[in-house]
Structure formats: C-alpha cells, structure tokens
N, C-alpha and C. Protein backbone atom coordinates (compact mmCIF):
# COMPACT_ATOMS: atom_id res chain seq x y z
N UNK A 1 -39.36 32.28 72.73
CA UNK A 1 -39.46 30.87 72.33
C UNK A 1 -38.79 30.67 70.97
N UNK A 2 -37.90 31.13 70.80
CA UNK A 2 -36.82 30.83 69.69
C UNK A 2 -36.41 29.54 69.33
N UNK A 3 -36.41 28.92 68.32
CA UNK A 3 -35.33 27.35 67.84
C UNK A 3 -34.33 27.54 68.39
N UNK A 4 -34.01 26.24 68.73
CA UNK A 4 -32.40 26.07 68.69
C UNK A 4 -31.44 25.36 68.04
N UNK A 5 -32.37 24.44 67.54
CA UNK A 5 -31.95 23.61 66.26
C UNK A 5 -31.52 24.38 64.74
N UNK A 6 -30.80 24.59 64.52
CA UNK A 6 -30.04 25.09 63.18
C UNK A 6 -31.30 24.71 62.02
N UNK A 7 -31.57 23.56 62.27
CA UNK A 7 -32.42 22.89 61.10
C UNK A 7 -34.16 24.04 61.56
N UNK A 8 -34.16 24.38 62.58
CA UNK A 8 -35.43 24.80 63.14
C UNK A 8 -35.19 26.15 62.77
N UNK A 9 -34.37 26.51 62.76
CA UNK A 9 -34.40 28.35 62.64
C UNK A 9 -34.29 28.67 61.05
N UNK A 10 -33.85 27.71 60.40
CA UNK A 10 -34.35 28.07 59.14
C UNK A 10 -35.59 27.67 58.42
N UNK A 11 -36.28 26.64 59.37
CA UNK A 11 -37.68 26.36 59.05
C UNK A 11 -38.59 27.86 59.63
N UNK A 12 -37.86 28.80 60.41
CA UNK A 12 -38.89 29.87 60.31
C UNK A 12 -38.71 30.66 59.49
N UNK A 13 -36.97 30.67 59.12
CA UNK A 13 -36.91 31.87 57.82
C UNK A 13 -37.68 31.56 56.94
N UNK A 14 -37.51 30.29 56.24
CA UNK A 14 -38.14 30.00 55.15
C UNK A 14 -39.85 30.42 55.30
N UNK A 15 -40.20 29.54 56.41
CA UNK A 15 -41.64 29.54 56.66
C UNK A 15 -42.39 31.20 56.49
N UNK A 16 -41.64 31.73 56.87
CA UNK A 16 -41.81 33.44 56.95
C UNK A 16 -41.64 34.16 55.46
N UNK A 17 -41.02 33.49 54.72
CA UNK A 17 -41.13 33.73 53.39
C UNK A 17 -41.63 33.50 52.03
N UNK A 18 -41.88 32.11 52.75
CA UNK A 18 -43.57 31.70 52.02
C UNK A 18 -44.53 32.83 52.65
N UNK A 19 -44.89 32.68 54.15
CA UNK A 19 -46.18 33.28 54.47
C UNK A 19 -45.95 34.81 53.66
N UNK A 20 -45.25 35.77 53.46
CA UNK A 20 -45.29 37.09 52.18
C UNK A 20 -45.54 36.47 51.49
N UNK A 21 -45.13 35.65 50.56
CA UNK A 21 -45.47 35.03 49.18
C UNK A 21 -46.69 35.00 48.98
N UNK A 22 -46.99 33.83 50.06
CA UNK A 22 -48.26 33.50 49.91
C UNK A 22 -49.35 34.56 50.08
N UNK A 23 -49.48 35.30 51.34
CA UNK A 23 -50.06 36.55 51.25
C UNK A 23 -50.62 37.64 50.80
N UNK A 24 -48.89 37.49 49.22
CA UNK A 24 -49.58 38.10 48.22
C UNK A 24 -50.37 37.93 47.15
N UNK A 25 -50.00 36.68 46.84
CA UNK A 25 -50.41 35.80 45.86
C UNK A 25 -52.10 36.25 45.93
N UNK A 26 -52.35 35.46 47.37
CA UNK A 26 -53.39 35.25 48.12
C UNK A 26 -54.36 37.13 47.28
N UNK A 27 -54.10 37.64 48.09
CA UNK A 27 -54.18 39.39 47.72
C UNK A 27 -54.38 39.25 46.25
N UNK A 28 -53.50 39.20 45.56
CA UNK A 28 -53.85 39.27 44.09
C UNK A 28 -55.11 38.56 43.87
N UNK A 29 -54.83 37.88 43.92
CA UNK A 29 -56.35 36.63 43.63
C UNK A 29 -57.57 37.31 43.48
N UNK A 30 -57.74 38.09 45.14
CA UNK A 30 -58.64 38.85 45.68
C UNK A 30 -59.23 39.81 44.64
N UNK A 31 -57.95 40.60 44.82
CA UNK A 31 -58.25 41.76 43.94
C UNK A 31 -58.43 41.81 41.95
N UNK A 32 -58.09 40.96 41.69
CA UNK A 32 -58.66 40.53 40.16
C UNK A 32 -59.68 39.86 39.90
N UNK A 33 -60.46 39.10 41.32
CA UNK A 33 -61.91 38.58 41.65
C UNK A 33 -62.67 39.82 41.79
N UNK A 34 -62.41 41.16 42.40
CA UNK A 34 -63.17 41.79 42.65
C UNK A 34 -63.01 42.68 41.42
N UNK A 35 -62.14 42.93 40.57
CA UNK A 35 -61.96 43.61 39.48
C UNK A 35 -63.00 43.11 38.49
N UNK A 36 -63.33 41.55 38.14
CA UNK A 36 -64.13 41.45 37.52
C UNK A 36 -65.92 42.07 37.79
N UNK A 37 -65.89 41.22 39.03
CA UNK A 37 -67.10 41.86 39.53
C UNK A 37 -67.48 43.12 39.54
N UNK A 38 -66.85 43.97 39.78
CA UNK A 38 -67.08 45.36 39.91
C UNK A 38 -67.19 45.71 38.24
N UNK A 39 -66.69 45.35 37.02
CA UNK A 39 -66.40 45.36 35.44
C UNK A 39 -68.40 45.67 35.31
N UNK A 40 -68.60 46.90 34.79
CA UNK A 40 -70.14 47.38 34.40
C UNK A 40 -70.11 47.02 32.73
N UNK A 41 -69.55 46.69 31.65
CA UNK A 41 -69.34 46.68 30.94
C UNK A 41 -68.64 45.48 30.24
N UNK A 42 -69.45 44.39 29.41
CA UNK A 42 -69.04 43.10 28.77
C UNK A 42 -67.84 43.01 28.49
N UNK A 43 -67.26 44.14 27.72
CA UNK A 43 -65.93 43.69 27.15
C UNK A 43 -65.03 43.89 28.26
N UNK A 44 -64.94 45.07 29.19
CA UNK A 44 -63.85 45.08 30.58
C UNK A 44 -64.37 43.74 31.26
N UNK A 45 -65.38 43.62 31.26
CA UNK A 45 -65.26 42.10 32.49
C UNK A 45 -64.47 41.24 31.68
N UNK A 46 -64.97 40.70 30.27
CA UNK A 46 -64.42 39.46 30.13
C UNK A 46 -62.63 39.50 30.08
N UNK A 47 -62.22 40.62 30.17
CA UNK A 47 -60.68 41.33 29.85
C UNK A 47 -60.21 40.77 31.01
N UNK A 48 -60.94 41.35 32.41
CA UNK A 48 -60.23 40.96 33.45
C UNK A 48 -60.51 39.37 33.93
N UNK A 49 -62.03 38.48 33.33
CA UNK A 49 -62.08 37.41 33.58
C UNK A 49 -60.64 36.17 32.79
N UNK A 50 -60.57 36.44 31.81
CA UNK A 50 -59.55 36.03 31.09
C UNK A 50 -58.03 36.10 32.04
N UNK A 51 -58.10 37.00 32.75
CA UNK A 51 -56.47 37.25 33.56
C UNK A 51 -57.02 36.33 35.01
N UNK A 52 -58.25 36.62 35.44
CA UNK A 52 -58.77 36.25 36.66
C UNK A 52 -58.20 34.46 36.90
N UNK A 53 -59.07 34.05 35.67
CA UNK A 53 -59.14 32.92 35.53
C UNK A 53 -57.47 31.88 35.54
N UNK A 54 -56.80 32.53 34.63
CA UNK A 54 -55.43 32.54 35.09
C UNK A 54 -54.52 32.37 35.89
N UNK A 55 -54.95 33.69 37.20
CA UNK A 55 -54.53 33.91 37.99
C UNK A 55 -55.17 32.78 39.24
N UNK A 56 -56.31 32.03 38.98
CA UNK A 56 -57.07 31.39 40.11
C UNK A 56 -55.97 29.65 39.37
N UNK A 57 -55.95 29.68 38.12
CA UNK A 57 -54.99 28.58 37.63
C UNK A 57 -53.57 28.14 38.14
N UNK A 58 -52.98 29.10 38.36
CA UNK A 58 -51.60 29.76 38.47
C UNK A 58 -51.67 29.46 40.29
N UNK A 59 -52.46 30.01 40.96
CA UNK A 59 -52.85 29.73 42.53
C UNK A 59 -53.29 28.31 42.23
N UNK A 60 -53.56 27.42 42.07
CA UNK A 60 -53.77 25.91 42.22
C UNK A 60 -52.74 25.64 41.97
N UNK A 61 -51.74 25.45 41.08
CA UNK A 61 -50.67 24.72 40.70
C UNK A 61 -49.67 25.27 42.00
N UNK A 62 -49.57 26.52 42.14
CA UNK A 62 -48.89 26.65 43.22
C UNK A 62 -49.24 26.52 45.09
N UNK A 63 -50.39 25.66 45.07
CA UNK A 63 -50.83 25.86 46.12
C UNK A 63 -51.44 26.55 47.05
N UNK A 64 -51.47 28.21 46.42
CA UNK A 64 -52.23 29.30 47.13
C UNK A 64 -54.03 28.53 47.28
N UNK A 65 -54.13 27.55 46.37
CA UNK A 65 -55.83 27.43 46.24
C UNK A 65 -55.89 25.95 46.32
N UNK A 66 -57.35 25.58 47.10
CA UNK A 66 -57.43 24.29 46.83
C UNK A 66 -58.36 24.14 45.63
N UNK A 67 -58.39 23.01 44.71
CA UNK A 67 -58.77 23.15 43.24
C UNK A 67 -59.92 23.13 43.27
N UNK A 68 -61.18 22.78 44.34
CA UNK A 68 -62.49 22.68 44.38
C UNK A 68 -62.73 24.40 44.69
N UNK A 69 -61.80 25.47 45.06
CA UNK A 69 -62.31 26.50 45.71
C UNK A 69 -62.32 27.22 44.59
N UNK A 70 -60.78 27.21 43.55
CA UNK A 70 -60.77 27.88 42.57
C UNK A 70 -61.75 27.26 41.03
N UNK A 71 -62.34 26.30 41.45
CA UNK A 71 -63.67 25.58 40.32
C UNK A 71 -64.75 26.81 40.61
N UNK A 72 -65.11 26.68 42.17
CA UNK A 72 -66.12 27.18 42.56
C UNK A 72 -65.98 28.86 42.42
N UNK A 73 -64.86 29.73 42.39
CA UNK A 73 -64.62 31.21 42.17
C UNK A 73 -64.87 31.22 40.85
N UNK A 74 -64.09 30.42 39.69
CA UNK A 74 -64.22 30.37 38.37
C UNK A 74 -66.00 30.47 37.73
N UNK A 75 -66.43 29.52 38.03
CA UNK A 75 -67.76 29.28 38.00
C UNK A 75 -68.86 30.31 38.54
N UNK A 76 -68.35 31.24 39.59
CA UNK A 76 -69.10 32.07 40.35
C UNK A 76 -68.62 33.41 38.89
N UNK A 77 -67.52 33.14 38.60
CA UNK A 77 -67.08 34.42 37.45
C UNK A 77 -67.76 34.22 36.26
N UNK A 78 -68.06 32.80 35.95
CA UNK A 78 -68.91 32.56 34.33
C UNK A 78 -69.75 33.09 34.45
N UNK A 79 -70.66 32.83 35.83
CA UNK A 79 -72.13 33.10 35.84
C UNK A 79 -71.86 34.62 35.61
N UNK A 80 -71.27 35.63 36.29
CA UNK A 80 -71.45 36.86 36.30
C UNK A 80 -71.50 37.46 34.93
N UNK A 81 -70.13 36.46 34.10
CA UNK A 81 -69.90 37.31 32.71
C UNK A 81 -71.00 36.74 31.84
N UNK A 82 -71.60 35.29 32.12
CA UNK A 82 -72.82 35.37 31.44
C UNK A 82 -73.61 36.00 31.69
N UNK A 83 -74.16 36.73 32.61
CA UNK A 83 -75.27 37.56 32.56
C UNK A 83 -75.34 38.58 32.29
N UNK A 84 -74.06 39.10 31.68
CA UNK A 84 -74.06 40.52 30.59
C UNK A 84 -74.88 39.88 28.77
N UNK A 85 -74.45 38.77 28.94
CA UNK A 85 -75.04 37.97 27.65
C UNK A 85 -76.50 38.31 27.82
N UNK A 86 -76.95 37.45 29.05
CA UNK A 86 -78.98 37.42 28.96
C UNK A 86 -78.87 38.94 29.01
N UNK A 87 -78.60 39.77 29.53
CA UNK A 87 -78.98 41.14 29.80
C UNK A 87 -79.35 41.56 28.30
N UNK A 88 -77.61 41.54 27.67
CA UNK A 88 -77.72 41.91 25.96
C UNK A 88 -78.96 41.24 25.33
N UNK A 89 -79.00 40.20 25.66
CA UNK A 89 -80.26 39.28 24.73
C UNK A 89 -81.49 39.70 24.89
N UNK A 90 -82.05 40.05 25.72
CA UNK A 90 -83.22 40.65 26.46
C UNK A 90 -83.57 41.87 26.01
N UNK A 91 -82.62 42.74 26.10
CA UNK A 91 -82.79 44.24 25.34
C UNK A 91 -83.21 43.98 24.03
C-alpha cells in the first residue's frame, strides 16, 4: 500500500522522521524523569531536577508534550525533591 502521489511519499519520509525524533525526545524525557526519582540524595536529585525540568520545557515548546502533562510530571518532581526537605527537617 505505497503512495503514489509524489506529494504522499514524502509525507511518509518526513512523517518517519519525525516519528525517530520524536521517539527520542520522547525516551529522553523518560529517562531524566526516572533519573530524578531514583536520585537517594538532595543535592543529585535537585541536579537532575533542574535538567529534568528543562527537558519537560524544551518537550512542550516542541510538541513532544502536552503542557497540562508536563505541569503535572513537573509538579509530581517538586513534590519528590521536597520531601528530601521534610525528611532533613524532621531529623
């Protein structure tokens, strides 16, 4: 089921070269979300929240994210790096 339209067969090259792009983008995201989380230690989390946060910025402007999803990841990252705070405070 190939195009035959000239205009159609480069709507799959292209399309096919976003979807890598995006893919990776996508991937990165992932993996600097889970970098924070996994961070046992205040100063490595907020290191990688600082790039995280960025990186969830950087995916909205380019479309990898819709802006209510990357509010809601951001926000899911405050809470985490605040609770190295109550932890510290508590001790």
């Amino acid at each position: 089921t190939m195009a035959n339209h000239k205009s159609a067969k480069k709507r799959i090259k292209t399309s096919e070269k976003r979807r890598v792009i995006n893919k990776s983008g996508e991937s990165k995201l992932k993996t600097v979300v889970k970098k924070v989380m996994a961070a046992t230690e205040k100063a490595e989390a907020e290191k990688s929240y600082k790039e995280a946060i960025a990186l969830l910025d950087r995916g909205v402007n380019k479309g990898l994210l819709h802006i209510n999803t990357a509010s809601r990841k951001k926000a899911a990252l405050t809470k985490y790096i605040n609770s190295f705070t109550a932890e510290t405070a508590a001790e």
